[in-house]
ModelCIF file with pLDDT and N, C-alpha, C, O atoms, coordinates in Angstrom:
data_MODEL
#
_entry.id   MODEL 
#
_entity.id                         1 
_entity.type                       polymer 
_entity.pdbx_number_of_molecules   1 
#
_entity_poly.entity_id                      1 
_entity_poly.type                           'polypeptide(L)' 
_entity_poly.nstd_linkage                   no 
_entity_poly.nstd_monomer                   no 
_entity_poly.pdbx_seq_one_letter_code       
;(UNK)(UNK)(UNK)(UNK)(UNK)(UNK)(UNK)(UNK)(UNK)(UNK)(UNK)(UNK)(UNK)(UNK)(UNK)(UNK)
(UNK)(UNK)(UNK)(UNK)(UNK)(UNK)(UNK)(UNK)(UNK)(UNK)(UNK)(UNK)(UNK)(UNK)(UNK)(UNK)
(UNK)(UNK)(UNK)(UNK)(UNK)(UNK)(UNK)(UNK)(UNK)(UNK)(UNK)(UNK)(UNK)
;
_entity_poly.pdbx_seq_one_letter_code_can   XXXXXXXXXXXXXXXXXXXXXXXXXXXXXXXXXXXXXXXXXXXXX 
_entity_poly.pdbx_strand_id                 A 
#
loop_
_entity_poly_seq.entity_id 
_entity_poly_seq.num 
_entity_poly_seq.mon_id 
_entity_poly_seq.hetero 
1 1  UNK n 
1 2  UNK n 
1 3  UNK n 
1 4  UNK n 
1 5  UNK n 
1 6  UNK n 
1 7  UNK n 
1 8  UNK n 
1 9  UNK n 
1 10 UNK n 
1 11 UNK n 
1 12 UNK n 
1 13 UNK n 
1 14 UNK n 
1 15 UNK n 
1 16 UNK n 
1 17 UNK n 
1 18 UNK n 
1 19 UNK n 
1 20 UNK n 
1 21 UNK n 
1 22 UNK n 
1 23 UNK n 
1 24 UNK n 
1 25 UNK n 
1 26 UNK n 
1 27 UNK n 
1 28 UNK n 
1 29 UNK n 
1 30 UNK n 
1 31 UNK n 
1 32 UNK n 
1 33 UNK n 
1 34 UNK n 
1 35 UNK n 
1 36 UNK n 
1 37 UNK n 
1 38 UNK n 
1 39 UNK n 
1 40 UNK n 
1 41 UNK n 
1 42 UNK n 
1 43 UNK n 
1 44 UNK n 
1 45 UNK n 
#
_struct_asym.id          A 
_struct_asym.entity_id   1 
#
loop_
_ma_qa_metric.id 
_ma_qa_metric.mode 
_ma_qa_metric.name 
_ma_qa_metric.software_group_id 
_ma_qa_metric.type 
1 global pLDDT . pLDDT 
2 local  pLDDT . pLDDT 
#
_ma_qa_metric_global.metric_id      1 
_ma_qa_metric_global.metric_value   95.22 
_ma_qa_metric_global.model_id       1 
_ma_qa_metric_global.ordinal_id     1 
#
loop_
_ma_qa_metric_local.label_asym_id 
_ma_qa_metric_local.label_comp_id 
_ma_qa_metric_local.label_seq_id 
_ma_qa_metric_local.metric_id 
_ma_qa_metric_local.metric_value 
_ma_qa_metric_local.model_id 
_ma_qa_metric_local.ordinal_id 
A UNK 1  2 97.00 1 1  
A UNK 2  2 96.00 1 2  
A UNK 3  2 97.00 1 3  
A UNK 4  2 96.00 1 4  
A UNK 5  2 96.00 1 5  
A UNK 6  2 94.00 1 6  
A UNK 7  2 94.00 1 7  
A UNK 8  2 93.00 1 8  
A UNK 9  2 94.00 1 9  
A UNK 10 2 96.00 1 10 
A UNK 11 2 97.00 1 11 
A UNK 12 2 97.00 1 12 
A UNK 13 2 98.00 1 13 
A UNK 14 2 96.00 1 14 
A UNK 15 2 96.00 1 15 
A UNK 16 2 93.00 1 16 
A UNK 17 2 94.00 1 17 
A UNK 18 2 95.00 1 18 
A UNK 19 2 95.00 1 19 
A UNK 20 2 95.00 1 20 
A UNK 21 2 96.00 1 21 
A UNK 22 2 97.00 1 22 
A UNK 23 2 97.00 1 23 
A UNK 24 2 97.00 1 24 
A UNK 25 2 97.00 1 25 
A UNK 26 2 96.00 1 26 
A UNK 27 2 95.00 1 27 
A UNK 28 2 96.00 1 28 
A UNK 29 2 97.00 1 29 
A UNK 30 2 97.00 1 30 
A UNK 31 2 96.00 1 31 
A UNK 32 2 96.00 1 32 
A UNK 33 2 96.00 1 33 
A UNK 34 2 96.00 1 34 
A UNK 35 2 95.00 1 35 
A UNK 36 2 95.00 1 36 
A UNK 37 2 97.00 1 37 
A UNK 38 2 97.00 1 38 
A UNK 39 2 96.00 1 39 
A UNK 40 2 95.00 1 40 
A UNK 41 2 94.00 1 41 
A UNK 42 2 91.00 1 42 
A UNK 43 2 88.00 1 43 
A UNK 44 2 89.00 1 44 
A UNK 45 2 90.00 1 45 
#
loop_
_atom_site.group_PDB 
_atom_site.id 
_atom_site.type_symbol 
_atom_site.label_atom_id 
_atom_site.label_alt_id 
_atom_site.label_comp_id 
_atom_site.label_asym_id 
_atom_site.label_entity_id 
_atom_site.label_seq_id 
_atom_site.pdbx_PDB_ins_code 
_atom_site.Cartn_x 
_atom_site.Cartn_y 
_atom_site.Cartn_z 
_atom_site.occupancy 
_atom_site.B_iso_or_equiv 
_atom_site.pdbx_formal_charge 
_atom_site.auth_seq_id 
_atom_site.auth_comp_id 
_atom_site.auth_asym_id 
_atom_site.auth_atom_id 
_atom_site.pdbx_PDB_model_num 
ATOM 1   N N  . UNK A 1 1  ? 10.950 -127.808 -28.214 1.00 97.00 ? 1  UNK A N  1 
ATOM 2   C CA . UNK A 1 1  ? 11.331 -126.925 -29.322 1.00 97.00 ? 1  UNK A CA 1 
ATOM 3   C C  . UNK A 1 1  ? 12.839 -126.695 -29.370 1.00 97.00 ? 1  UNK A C  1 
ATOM 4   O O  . UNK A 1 1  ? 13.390 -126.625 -30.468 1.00 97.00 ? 1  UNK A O  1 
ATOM 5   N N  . UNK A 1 2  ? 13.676 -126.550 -28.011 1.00 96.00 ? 2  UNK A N  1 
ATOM 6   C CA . UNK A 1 2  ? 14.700 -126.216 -27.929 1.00 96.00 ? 2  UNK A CA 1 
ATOM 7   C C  . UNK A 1 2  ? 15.608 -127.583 -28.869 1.00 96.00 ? 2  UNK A C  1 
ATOM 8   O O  . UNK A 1 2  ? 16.535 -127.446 -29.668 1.00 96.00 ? 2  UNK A O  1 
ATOM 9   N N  . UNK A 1 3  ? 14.906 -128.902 -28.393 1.00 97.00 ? 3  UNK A N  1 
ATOM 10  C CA . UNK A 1 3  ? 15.754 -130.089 -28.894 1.00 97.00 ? 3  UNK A CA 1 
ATOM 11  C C  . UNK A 1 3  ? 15.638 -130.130 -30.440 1.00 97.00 ? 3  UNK A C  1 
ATOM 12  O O  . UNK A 1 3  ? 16.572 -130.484 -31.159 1.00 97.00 ? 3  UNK A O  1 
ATOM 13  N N  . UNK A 1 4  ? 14.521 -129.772 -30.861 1.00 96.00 ? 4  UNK A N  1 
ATOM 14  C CA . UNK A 1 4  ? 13.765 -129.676 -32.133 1.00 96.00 ? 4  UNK A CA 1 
ATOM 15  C C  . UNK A 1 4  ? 14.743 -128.794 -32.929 1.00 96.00 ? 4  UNK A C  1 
ATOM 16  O O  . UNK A 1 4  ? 15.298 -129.257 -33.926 1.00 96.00 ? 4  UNK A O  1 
ATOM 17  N N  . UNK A 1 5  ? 14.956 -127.601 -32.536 1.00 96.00 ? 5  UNK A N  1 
ATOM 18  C CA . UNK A 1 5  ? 16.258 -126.613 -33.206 1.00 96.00 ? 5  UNK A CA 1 
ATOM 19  C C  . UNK A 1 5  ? 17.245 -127.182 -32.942 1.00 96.00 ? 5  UNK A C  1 
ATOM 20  O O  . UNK A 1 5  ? 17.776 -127.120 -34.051 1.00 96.00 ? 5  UNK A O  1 
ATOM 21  N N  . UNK A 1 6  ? 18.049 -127.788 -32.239 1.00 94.00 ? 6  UNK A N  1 
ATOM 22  C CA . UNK A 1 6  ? 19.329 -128.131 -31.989 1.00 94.00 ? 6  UNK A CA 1 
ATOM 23  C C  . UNK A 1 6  ? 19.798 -129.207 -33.016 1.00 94.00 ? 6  UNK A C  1 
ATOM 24  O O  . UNK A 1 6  ? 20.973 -129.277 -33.376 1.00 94.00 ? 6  UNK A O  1 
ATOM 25  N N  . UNK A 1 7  ? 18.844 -130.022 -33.458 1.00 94.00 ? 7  UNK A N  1 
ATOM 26  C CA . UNK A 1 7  ? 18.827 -130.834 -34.216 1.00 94.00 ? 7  UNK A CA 1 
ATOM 27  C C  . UNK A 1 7  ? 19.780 -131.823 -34.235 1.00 94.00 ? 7  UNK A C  1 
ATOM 28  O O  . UNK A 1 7  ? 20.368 -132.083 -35.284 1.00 94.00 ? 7  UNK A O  1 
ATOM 29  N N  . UNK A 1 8  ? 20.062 -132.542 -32.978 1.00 93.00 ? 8  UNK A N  1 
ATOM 30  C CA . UNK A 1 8  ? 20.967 -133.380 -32.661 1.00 93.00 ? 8  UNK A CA 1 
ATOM 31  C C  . UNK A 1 8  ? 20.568 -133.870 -31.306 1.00 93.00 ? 8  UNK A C  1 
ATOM 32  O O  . UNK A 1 8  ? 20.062 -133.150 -30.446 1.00 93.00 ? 8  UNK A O  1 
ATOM 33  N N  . UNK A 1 9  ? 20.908 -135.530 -31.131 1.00 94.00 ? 9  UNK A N  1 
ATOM 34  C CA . UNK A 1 9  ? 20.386 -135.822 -29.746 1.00 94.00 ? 9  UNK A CA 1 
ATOM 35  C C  . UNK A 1 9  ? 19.380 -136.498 -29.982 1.00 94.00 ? 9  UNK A C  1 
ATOM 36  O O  . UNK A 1 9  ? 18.749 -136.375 -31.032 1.00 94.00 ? 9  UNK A O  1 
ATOM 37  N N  . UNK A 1 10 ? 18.947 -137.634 -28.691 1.00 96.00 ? 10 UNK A N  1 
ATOM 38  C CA . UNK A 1 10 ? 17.798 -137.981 -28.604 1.00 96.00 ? 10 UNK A CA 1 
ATOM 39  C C  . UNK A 1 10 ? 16.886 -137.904 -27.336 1.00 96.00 ? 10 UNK A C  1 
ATOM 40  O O  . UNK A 1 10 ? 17.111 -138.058 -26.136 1.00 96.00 ? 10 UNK A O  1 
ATOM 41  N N  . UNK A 1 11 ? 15.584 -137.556 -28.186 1.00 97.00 ? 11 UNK A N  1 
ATOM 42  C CA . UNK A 1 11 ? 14.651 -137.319 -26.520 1.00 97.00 ? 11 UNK A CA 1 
ATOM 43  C C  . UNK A 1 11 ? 13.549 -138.333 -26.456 1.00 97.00 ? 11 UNK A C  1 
ATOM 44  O O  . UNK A 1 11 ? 12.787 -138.442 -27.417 1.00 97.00 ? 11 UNK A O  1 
ATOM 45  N N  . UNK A 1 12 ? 13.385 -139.216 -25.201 1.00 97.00 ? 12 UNK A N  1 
ATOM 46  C CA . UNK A 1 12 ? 12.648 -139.495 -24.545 1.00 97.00 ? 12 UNK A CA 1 
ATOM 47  C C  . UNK A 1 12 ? 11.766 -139.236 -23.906 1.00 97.00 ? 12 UNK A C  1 
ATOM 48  O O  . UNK A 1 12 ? 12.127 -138.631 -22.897 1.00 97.00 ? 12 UNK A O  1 
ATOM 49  N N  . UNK A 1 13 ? 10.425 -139.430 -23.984 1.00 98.00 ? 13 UNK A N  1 
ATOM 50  C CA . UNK A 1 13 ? 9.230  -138.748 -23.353 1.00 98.00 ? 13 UNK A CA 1 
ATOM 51  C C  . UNK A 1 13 ? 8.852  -140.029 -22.916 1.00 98.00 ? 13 UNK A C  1 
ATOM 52  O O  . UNK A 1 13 ? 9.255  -141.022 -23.522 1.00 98.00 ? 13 UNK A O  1 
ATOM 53  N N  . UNK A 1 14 ? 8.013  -140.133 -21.780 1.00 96.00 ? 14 UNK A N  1 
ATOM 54  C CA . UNK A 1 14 ? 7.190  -140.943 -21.252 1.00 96.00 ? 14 UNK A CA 1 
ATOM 55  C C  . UNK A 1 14 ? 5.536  -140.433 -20.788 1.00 96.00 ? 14 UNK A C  1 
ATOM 56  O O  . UNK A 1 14 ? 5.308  -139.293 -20.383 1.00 96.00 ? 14 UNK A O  1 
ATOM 57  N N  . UNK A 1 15 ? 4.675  -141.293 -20.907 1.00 96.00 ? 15 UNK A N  1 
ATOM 58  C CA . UNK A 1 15 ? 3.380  -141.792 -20.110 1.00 96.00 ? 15 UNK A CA 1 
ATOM 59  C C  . UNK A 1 15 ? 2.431  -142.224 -19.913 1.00 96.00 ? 15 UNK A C  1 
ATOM 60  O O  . UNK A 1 15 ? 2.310  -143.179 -20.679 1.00 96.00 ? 15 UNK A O  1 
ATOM 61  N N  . UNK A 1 16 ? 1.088  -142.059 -18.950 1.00 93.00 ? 16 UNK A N  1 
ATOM 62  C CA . UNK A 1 16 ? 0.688  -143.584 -18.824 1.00 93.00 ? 16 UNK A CA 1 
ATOM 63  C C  . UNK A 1 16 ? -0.352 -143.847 -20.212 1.00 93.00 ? 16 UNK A C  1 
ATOM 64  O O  . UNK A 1 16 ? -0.722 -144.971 -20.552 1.00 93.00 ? 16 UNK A O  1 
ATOM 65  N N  . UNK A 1 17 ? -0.667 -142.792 -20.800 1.00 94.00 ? 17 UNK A N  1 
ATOM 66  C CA . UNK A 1 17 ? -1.439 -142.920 -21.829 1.00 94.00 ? 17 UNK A CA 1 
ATOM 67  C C  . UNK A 1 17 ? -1.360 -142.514 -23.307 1.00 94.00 ? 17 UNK A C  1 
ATOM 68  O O  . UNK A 1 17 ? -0.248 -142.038 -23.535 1.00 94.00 ? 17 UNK A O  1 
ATOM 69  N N  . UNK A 1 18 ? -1.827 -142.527 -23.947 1.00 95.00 ? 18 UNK A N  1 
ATOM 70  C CA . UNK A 1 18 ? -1.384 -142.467 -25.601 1.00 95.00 ? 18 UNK A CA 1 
ATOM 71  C C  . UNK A 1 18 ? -1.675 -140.532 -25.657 1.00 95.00 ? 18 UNK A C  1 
ATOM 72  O O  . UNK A 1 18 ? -2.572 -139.781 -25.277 1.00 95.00 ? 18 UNK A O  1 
ATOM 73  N N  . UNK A 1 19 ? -0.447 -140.385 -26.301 1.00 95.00 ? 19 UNK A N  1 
ATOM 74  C CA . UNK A 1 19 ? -0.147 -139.085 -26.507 1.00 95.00 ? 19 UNK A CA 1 
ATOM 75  C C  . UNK A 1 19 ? -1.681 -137.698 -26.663 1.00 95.00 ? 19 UNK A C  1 
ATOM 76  O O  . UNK A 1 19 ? -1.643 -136.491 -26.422 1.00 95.00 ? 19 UNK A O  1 
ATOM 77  N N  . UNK A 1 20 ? -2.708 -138.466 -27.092 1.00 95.00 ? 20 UNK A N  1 
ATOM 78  C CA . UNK A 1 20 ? -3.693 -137.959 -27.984 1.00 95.00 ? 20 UNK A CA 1 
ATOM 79  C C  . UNK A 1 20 ? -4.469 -137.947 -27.124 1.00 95.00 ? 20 UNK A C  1 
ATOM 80  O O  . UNK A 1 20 ? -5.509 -137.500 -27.608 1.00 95.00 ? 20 UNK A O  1 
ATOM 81  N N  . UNK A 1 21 ? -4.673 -138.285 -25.596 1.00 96.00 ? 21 UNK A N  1 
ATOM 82  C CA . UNK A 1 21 ? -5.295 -138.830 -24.821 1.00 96.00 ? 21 UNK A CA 1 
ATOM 83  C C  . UNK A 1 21 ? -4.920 -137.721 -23.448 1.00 96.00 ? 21 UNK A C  1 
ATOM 84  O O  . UNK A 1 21 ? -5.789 -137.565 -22.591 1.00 96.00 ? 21 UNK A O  1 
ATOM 85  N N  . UNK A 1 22 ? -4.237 -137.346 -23.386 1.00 97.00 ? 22 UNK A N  1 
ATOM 86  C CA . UNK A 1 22 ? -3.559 -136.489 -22.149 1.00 97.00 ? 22 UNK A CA 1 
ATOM 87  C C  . UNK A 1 22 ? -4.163 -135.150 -22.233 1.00 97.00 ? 22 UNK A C  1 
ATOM 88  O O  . UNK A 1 22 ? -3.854 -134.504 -23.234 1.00 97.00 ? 22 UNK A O  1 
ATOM 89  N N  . UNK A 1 23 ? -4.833 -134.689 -21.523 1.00 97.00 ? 23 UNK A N  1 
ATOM 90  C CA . UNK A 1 23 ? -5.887 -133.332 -20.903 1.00 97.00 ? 23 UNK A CA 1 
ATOM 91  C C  . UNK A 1 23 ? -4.596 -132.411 -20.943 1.00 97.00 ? 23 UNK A C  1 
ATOM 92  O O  . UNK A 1 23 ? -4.556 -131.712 -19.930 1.00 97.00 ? 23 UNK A O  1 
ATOM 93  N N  . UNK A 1 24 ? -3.422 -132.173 -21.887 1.00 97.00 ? 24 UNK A N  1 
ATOM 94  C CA . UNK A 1 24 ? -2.789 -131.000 -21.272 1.00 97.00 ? 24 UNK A CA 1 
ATOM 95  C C  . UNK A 1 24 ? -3.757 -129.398 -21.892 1.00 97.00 ? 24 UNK A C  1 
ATOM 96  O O  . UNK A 1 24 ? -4.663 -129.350 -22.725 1.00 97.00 ? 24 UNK A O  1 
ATOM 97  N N  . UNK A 1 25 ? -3.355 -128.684 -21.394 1.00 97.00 ? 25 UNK A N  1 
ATOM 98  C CA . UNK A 1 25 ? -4.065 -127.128 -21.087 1.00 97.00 ? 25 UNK A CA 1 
ATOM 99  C C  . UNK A 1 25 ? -3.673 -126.549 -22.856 1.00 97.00 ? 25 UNK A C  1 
ATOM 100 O O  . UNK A 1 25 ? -4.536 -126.208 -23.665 1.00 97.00 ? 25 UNK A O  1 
ATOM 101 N N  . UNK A 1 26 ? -2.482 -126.565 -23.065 1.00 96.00 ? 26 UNK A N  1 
ATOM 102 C CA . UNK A 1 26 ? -1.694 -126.778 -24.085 1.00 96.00 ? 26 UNK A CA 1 
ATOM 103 C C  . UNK A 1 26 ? -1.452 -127.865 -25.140 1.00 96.00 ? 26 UNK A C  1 
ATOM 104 O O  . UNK A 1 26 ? -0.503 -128.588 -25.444 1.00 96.00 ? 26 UNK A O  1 
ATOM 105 N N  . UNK A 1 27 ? -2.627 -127.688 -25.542 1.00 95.00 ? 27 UNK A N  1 
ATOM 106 C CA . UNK A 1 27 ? -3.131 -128.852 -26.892 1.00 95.00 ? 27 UNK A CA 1 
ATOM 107 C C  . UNK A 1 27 ? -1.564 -129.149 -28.032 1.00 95.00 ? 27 UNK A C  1 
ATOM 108 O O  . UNK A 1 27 ? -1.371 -130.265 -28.514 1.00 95.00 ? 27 UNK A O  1 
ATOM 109 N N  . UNK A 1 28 ? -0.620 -127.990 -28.294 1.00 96.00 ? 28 UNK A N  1 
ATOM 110 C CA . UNK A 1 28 ? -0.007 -128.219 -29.337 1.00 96.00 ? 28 UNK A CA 1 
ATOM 111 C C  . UNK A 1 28 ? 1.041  -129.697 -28.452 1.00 96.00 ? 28 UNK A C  1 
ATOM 112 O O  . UNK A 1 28 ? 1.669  -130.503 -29.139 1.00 96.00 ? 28 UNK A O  1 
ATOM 113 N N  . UNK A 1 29 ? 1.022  -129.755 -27.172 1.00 97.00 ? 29 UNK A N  1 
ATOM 114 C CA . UNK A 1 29 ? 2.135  -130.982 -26.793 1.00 97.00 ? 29 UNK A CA 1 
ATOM 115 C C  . UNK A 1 29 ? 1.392  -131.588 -27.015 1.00 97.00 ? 29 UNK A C  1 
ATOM 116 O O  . UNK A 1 29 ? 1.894  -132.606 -26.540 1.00 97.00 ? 29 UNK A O  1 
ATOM 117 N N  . UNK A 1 30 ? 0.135  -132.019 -27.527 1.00 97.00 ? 30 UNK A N  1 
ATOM 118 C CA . UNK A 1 30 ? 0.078  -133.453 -27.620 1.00 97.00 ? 30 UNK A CA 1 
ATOM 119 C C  . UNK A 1 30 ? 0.598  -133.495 -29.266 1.00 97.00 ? 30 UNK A C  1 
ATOM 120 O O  . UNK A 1 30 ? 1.186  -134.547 -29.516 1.00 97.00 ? 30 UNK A O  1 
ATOM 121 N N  . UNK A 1 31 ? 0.491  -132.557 -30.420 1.00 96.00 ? 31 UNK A N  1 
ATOM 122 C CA . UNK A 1 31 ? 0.884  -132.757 -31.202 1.00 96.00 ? 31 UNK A CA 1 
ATOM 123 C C  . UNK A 1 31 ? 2.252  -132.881 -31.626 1.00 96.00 ? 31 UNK A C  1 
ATOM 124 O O  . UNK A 1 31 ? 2.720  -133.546 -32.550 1.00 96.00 ? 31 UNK A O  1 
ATOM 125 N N  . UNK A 1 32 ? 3.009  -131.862 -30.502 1.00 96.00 ? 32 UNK A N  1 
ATOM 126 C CA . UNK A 1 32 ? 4.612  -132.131 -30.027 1.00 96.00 ? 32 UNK A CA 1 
ATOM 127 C C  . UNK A 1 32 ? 5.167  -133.856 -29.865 1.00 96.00 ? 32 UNK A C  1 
ATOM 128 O O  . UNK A 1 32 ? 6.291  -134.280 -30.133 1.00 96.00 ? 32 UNK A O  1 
ATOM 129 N N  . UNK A 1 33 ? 3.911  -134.682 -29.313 1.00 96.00 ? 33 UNK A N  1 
ATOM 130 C CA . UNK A 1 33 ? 4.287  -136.108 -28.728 1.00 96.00 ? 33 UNK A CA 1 
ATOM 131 C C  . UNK A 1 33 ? 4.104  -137.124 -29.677 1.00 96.00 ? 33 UNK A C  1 
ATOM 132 O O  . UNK A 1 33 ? 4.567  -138.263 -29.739 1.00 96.00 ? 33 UNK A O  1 
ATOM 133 N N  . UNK A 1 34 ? 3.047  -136.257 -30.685 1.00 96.00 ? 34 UNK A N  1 
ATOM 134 C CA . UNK A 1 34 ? 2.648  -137.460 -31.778 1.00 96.00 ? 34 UNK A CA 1 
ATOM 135 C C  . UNK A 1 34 ? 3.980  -137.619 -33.181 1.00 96.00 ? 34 UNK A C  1 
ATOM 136 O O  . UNK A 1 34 ? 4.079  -138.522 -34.011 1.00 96.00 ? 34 UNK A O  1 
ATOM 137 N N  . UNK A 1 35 ? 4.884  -136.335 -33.000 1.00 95.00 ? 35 UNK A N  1 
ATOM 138 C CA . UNK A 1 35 ? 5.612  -135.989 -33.510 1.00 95.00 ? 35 UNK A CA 1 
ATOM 139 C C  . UNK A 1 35 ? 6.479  -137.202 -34.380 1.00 95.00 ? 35 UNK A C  1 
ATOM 140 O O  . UNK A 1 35 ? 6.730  -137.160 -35.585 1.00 95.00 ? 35 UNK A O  1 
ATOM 141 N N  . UNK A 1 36 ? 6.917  -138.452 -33.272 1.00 95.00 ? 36 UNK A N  1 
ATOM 142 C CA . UNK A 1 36 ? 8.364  -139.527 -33.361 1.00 95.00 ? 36 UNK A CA 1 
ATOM 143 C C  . UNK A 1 36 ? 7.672  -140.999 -33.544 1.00 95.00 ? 36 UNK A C  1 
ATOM 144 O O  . UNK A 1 36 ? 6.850  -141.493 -34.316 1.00 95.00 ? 36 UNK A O  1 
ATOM 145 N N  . UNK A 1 37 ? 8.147  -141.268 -32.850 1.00 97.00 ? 37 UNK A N  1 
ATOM 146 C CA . UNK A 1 37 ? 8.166  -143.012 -32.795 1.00 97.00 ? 37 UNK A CA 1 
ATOM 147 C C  . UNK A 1 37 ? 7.425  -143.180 -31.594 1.00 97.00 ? 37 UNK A C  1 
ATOM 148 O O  . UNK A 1 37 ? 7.807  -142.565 -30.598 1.00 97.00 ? 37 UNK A O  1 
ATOM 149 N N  . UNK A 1 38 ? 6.462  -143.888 -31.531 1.00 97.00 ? 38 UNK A N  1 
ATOM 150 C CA . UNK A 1 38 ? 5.425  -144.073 -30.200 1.00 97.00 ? 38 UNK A CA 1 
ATOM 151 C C  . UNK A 1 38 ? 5.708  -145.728 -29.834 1.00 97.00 ? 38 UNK A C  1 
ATOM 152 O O  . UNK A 1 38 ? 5.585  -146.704 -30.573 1.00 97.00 ? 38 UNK A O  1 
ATOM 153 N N  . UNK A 1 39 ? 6.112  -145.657 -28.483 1.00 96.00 ? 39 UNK A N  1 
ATOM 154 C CA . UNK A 1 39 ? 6.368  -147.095 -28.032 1.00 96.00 ? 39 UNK A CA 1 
ATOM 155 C C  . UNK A 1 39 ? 5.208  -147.333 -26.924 1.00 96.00 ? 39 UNK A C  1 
ATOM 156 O O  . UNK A 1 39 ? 5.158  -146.738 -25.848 1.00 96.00 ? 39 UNK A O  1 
ATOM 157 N N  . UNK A 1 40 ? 4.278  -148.317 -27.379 1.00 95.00 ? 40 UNK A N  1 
ATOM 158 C CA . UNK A 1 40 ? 3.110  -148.517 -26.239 1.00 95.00 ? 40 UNK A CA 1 
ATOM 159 C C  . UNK A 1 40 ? 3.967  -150.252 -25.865 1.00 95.00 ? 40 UNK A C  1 
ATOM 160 O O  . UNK A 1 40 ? 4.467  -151.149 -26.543 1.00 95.00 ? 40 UNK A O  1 
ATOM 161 N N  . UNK A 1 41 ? 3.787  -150.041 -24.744 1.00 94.00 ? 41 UNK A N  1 
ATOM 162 C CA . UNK A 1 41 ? 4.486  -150.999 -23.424 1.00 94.00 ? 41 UNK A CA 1 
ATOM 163 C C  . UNK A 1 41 ? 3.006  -151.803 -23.049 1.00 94.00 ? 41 UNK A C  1 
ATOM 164 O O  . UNK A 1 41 ? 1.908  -151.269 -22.894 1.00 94.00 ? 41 UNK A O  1 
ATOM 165 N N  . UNK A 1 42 ? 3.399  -153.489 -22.942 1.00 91.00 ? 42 UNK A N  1 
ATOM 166 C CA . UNK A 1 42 ? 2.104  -154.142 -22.445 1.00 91.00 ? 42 UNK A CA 1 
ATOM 167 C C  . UNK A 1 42 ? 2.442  -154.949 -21.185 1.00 91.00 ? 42 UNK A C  1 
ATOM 168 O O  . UNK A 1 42 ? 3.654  -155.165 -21.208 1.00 91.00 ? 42 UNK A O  1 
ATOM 169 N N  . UNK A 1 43 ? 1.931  -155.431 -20.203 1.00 88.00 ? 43 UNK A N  1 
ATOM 170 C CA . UNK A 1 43 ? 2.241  -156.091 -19.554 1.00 88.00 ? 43 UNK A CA 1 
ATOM 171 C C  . UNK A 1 43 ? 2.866  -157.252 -19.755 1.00 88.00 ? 43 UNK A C  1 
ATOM 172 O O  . UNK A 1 43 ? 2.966  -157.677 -20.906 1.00 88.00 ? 43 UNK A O  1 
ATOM 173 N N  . UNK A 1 44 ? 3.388  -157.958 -18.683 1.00 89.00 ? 44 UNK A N  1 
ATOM 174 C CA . UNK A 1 44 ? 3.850  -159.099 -18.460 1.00 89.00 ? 44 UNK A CA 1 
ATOM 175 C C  . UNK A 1 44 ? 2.958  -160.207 -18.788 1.00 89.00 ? 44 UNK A C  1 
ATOM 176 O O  . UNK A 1 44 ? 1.729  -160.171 -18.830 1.00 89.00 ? 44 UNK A O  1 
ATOM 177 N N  . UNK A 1 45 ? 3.837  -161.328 -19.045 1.00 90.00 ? 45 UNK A N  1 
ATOM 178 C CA . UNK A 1 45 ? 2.465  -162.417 -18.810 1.00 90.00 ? 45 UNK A CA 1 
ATOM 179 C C  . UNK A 1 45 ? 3.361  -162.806 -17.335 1.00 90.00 ? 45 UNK A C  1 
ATOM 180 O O  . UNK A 1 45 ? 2.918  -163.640 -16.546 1.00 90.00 ? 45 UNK A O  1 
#
């Protein structure tokens, strides 16, 4: 929220699973995460 008001800057979030997917206690971060640009990462060949 703090970055969200400041309105300048960029933030990086990471993890191992898709935003929508994470058990937090505090349901509004997952809607906090769905917020930007979602980069899903695949393995190597």
């Amino acid at each position: 929220n703090r970055w969200y008001d400041k309105k300048e800057g960029t933030l990086i979030m990471s993890g191992s699973s898709s935003f929508d997917t994470i058990p937090f206690n505090k349901r509004d971060l997952n809607t906090r995460l769905s917020s930007g640009v979602t980069c899903q990462l695949n393995y190597l060949n």
